[in-house]
Structures are given as C-alpha cells and as structure tokens.
C-alpha atoms as a PDB file:
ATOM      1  CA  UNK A   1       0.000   0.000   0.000  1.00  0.00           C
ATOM      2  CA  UNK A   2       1.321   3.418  -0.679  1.00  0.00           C
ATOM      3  CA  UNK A   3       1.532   6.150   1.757  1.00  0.00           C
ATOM      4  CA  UNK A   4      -0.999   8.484   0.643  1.00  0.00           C
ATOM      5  CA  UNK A   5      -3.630   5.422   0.982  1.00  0.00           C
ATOM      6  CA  UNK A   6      -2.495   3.833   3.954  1.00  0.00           C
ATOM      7  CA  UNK A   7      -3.294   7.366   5.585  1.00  0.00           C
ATOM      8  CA  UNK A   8      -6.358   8.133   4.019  1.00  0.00           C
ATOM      9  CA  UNK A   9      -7.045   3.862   5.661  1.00  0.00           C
ATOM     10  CA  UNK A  10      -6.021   5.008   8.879  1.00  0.00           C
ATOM     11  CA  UNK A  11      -7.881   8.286   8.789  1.00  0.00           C
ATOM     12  CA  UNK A  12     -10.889   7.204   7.243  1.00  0.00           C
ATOM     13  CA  UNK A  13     -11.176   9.447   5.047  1.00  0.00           C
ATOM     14  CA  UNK A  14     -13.548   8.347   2.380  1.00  0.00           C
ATOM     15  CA  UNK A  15     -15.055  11.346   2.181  1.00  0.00           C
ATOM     16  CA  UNK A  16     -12.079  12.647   0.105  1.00  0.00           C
ATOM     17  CA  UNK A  17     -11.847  15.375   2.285  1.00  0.00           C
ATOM     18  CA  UNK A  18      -7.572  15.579   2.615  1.00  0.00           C
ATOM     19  CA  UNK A  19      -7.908  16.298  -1.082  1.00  0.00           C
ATOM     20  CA  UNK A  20     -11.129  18.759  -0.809  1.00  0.00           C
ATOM     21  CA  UNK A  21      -9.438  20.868   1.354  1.00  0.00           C
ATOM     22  CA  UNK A  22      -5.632  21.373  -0.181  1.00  0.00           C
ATOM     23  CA  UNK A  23      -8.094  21.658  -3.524  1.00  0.00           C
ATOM     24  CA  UNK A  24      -9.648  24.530  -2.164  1.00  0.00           C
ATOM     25  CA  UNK A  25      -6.660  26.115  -0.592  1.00  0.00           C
ATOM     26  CA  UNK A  26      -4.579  25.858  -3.793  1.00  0.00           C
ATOM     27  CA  UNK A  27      -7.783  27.081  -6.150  1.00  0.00           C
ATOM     28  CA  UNK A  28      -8.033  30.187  -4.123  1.00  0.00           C
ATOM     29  CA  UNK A  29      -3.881  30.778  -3.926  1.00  0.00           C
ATOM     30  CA  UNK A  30      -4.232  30.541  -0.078  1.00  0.00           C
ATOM     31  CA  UNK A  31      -1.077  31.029   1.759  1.00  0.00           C
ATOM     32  CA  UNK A  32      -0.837  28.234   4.332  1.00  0.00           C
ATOM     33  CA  UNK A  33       2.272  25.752   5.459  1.00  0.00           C
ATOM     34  CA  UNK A  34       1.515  22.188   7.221  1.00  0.00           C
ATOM     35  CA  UNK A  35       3.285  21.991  11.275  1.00  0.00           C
ATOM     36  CA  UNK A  36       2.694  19.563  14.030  1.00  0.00           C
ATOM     37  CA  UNK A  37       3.176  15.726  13.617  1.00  0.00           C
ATOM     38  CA  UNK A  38       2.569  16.059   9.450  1.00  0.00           C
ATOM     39  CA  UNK A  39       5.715  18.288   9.228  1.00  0.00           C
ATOM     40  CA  UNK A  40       8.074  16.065  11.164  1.00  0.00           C
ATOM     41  CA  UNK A  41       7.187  13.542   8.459  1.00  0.00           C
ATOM     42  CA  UNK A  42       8.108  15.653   5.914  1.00  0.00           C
ATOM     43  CA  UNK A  43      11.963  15.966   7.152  1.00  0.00           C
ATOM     44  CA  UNK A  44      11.878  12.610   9.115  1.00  0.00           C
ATOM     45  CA  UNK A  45      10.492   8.863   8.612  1.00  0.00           C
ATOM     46  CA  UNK A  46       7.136   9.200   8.837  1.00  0.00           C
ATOM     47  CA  UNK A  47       4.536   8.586  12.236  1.00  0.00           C
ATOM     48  CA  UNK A  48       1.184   7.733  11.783  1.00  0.00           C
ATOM     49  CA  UNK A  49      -1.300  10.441  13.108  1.00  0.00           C
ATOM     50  CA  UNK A  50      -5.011  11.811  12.699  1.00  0.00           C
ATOM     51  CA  UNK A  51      -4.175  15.435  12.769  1.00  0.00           C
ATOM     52  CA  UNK A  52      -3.062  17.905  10.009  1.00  0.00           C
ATOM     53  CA  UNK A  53      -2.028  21.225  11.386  1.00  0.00           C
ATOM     54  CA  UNK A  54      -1.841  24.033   9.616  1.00  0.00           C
ATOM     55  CA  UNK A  55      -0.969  27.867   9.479  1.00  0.00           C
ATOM     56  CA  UNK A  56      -2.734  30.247   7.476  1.00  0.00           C
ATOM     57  CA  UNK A  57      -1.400  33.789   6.521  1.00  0.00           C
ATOM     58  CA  UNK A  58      -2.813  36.101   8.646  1.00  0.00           C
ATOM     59  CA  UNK A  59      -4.065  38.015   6.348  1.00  0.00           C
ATOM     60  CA  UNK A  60      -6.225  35.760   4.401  1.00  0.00           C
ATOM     61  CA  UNK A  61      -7.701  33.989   7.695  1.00  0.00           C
ATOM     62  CA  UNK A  62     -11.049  35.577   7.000  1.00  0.00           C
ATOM     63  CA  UNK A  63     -11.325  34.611   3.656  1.00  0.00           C
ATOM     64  CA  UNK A  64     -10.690  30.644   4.235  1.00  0.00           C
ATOM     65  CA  UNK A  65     -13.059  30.533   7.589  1.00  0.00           C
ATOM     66  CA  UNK A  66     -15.605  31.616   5.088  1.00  0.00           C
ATOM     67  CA  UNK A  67     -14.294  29.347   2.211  1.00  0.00           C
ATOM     68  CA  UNK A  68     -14.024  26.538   4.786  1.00  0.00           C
ATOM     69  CA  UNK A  69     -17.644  27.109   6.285  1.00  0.00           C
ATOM     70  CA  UNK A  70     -19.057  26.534   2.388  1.00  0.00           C
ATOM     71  CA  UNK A  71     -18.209  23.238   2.351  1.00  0.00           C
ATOM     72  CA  UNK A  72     -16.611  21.774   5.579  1.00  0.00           C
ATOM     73  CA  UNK A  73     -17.745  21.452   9.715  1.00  0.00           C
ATOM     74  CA  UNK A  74     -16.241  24.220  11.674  1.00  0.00           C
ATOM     75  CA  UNK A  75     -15.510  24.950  15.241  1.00  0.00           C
ATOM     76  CA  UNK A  76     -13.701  27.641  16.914  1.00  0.00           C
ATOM     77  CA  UNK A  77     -11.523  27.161  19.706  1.00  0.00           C
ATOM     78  CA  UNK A  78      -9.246  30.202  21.403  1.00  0.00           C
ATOM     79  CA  UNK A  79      -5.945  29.612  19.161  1.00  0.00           C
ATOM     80  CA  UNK A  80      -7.330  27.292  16.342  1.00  0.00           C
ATOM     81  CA  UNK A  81     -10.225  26.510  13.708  1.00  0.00           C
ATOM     82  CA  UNK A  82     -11.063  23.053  13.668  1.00  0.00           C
ATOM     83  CA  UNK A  83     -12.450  21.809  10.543  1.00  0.00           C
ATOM     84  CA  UNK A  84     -13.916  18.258   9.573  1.00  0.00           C
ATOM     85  CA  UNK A  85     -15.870  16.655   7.570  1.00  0.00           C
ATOM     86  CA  UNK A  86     -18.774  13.665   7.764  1.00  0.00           C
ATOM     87  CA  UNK A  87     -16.930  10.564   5.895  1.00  0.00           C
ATOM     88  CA  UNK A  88     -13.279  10.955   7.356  1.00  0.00           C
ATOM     89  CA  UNK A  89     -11.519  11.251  10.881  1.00  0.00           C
ATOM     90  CA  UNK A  90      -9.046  13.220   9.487  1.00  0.00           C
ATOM     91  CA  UNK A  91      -8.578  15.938  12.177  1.00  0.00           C
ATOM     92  CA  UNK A  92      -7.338  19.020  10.408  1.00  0.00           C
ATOM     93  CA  UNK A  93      -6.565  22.453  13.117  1.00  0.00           C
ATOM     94  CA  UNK A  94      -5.879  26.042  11.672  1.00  0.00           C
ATOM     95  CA  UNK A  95      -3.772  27.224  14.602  1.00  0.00           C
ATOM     96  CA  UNK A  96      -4.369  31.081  14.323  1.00  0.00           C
ATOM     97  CA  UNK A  97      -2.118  31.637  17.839  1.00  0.00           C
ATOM     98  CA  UNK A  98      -0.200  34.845  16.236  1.00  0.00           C
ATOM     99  CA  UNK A  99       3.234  33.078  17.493  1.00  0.00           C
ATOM    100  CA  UNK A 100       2.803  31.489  14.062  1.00  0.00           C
ATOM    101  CA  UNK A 101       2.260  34.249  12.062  1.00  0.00           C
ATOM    102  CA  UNK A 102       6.182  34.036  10.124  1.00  0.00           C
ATOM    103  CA  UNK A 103       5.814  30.589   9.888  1.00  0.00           C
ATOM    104  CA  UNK A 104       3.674  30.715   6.443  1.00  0.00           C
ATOM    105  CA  UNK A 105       7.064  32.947   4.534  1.00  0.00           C
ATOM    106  CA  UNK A 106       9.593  30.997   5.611  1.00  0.00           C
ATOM    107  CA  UNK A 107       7.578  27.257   4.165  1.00  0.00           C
ATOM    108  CA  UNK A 108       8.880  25.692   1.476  1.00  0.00           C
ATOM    109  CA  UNK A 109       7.229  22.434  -0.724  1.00  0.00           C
ATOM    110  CA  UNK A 110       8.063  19.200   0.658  1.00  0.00           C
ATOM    111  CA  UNK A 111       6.898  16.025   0.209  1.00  0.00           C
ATOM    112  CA  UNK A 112       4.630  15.018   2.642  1.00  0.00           C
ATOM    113  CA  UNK A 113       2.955  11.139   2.103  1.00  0.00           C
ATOM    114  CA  UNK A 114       2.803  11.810  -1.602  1.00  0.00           C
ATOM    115  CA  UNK A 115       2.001  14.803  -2.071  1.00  0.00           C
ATOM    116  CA  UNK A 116       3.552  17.933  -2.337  1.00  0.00           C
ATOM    117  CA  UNK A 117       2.625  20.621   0.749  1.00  0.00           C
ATOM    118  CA  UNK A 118       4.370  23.729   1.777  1.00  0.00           C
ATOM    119  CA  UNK A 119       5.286  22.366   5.169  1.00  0.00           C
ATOM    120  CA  UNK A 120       6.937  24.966   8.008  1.00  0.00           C
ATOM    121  CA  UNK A 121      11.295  25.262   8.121  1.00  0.00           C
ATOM    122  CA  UNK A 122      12.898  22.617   9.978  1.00  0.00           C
ATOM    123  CA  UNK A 123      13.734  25.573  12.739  1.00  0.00           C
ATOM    124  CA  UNK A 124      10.371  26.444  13.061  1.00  0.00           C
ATOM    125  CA  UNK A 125       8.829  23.186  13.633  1.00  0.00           C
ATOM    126  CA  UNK A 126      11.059  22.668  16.551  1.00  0.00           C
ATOM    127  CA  UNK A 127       9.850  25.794  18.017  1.00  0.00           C
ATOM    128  CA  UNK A 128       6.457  24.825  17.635  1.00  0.00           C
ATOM    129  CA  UNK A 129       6.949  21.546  19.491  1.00  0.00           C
ATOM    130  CA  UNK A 130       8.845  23.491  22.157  1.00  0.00           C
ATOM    131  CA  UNK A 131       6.147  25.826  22.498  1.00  0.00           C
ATOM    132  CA  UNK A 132       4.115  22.662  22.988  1.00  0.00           C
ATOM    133  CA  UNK A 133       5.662  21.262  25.332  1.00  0.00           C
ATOM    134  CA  UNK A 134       5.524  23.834  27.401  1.00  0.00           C
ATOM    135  CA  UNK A 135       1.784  24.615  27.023  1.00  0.00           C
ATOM    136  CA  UNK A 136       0.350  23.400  31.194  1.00  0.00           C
ATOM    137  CA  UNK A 137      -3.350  23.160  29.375  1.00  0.00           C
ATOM    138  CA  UNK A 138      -2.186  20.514  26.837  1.00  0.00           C
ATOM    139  CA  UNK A 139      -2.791  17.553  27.606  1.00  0.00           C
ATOM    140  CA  UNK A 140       0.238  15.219  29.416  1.00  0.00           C
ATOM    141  CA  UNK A 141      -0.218  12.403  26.535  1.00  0.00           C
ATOM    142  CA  UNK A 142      -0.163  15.496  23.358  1.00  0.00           C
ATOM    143  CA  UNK A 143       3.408  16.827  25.486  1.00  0.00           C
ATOM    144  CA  UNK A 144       4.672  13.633  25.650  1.00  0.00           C
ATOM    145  CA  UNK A 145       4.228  13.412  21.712  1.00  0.00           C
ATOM    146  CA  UNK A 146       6.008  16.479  21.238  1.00  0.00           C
ATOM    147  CA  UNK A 147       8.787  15.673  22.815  1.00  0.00           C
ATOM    148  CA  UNK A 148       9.428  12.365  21.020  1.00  0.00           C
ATOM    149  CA  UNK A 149       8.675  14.448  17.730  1.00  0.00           C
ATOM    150  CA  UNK A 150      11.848  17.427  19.299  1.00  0.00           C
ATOM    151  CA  UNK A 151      14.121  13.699  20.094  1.00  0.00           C
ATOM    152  CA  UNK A 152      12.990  12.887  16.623  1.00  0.00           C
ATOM    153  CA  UNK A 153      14.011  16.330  15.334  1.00  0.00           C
ATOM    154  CA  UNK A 154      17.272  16.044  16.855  1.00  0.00           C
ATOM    155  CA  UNK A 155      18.020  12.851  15.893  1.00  0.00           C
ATOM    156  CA  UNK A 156      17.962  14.056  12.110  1.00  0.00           C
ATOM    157  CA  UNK A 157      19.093  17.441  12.942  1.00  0.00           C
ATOM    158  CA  UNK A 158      21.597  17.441  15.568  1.00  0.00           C
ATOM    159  CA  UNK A 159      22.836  20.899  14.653  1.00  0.00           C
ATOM    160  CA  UNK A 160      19.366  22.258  15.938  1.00  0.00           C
ATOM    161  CA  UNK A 161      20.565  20.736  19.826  1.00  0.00           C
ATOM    162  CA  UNK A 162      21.819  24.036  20.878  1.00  0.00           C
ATOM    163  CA  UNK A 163      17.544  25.586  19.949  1.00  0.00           C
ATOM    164  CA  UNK A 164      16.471  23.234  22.617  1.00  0.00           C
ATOM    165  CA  UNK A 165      16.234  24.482  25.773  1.00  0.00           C
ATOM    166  CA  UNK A 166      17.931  22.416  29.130  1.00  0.00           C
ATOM    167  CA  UNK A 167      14.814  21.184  30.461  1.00  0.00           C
ATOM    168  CA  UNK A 168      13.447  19.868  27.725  1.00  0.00           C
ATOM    169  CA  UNK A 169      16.770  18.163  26.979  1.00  0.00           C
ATOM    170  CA  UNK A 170      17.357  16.805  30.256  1.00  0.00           C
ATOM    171  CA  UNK A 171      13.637  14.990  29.776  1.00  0.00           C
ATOM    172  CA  UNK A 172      14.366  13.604  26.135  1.00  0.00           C
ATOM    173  CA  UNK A 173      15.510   9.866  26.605  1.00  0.00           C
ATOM    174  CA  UNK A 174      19.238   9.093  25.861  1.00  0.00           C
END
C-alpha cells in the first residue's frame, strides 16, 4: 500500500476530504504551510497520526473561515479553527495563535505522504513543538508526543541541539 492510501485507511477518510481541502486552498492561492506531527514527516520517517495542522497567513484567515464554512464542519476554539468533515476522521486544526504568524514565509514544498505541501522550516517546527511542550493546558499524553517528535528532530538534525532548551533536553531519553 502506498503512503498516501495507507493514511487516508487510517484516517478514514472516504469522504475525500484531505484532497477537498488542499483543492480549495490551492484554487483560491491561499497562503498556508503544514506543522505539528505532518511536518516532522516531511523531514523525518514518517509517524502515523489523525491530525493535520496548519498555518494560514494572517491576512487571508477571513477569507478561508468563510471558504471553509461553504463546504466543511467548523468549530472555533481560542488559538485554532477546527475543521472536519462527515466521511473521514481526518482531524485538520488552523492554529491562528499569532506566534505562528512568520511561519507561512519561511515554508517551502516538501513532500509530505505523496504529495507535495508547503510544510513549516525545519527551525520552526522545533519551536512549535517546544512551544508545545511547554503549554500546562495541553494535555500530558499530546506533550509527551512532542517531545518524542523534538528527540525525533534532533536525531535528524543534531545541529538544531543548541535551539532546545535544558529542560526539555534533560527529559528527552538518551
């Protein structure tokens, strides 16, 4: 099975809705870059997971919550949009925390499961998952995730050690 199938198996998504949605995005010449667990499989070997986060520019967040609401679910949450869609458990989150905001310019295409995404710079994915593992309302199971996806990181990156602060380092596993 290839990869863009075995995740569409393991996300259920028979609604089609991966491909609705980067469809959309790409018709309207959205601005947007893929982060979170997605992104480390872009630069690393890749993790199976549900979610697809993603940053939008700032500046065109209006225009794809009202694209999105056309044709997709929707629900707002403090620092993301959460959009699904009946006939898939693909989980897709439109973080909108400004800390973000840069993260869109600095993308660049990458493969991603088979297809081609702009997906976040190496540097700024790390910085994400730091910023997640700091985050006390996150759950303990989600931190624990992102600090096997910063070991991960480091593991292919090892010149991105010295970005990581002490006390996440001293909890990574040797």
């Amino acid at each position: 099975m290839r990869a863009l199938a075995f995740w569409k198996t393991v996300t259920e998504d028979r609604a089609g809705f991966l491909e609705s949605l980067v469809s959309l995005l790409a018709e309207h010449k959205i601005r947007y870059c893929v982060i979170g667990g997605v992104a480390v499989n872009a630069y690393l070997e890749p993790v199976v997971t549900l979610d697809l986060d993603i940053v939008v520019a700032v500046e065109q967040m209006k225009l794809v919550e009202s694209l999105l609401a056309e044709r997709f679910d929707l629900e707002r949450f403090p620092y993301s949009l959460n959009v699904s869609m009946p006939g898939s458990k693909l989980r897709v989150q439109i973080q909108t925390d400004p800390c973000f905001a840069g993260f869109v310019e600095r993308a660049s295409p990458r493969e991603v499961l088979e297809l081609t995404l702009p997906v976040t710079s190496i540097e700024d994915l790390l910085q994400a998952k730091i910023w997640a593992t700091r985050e006390p309302r996150r759950r303990a199971s989600k931190r624990q995730k992102d600090l096997a996806d910063i070991a991960r990181i480091l593991e292919g990156y090892p010149r991105l050690r010295a970005q990581v602060p002490d006390e996440i380092l001293n909890q990574l596993v040797r």
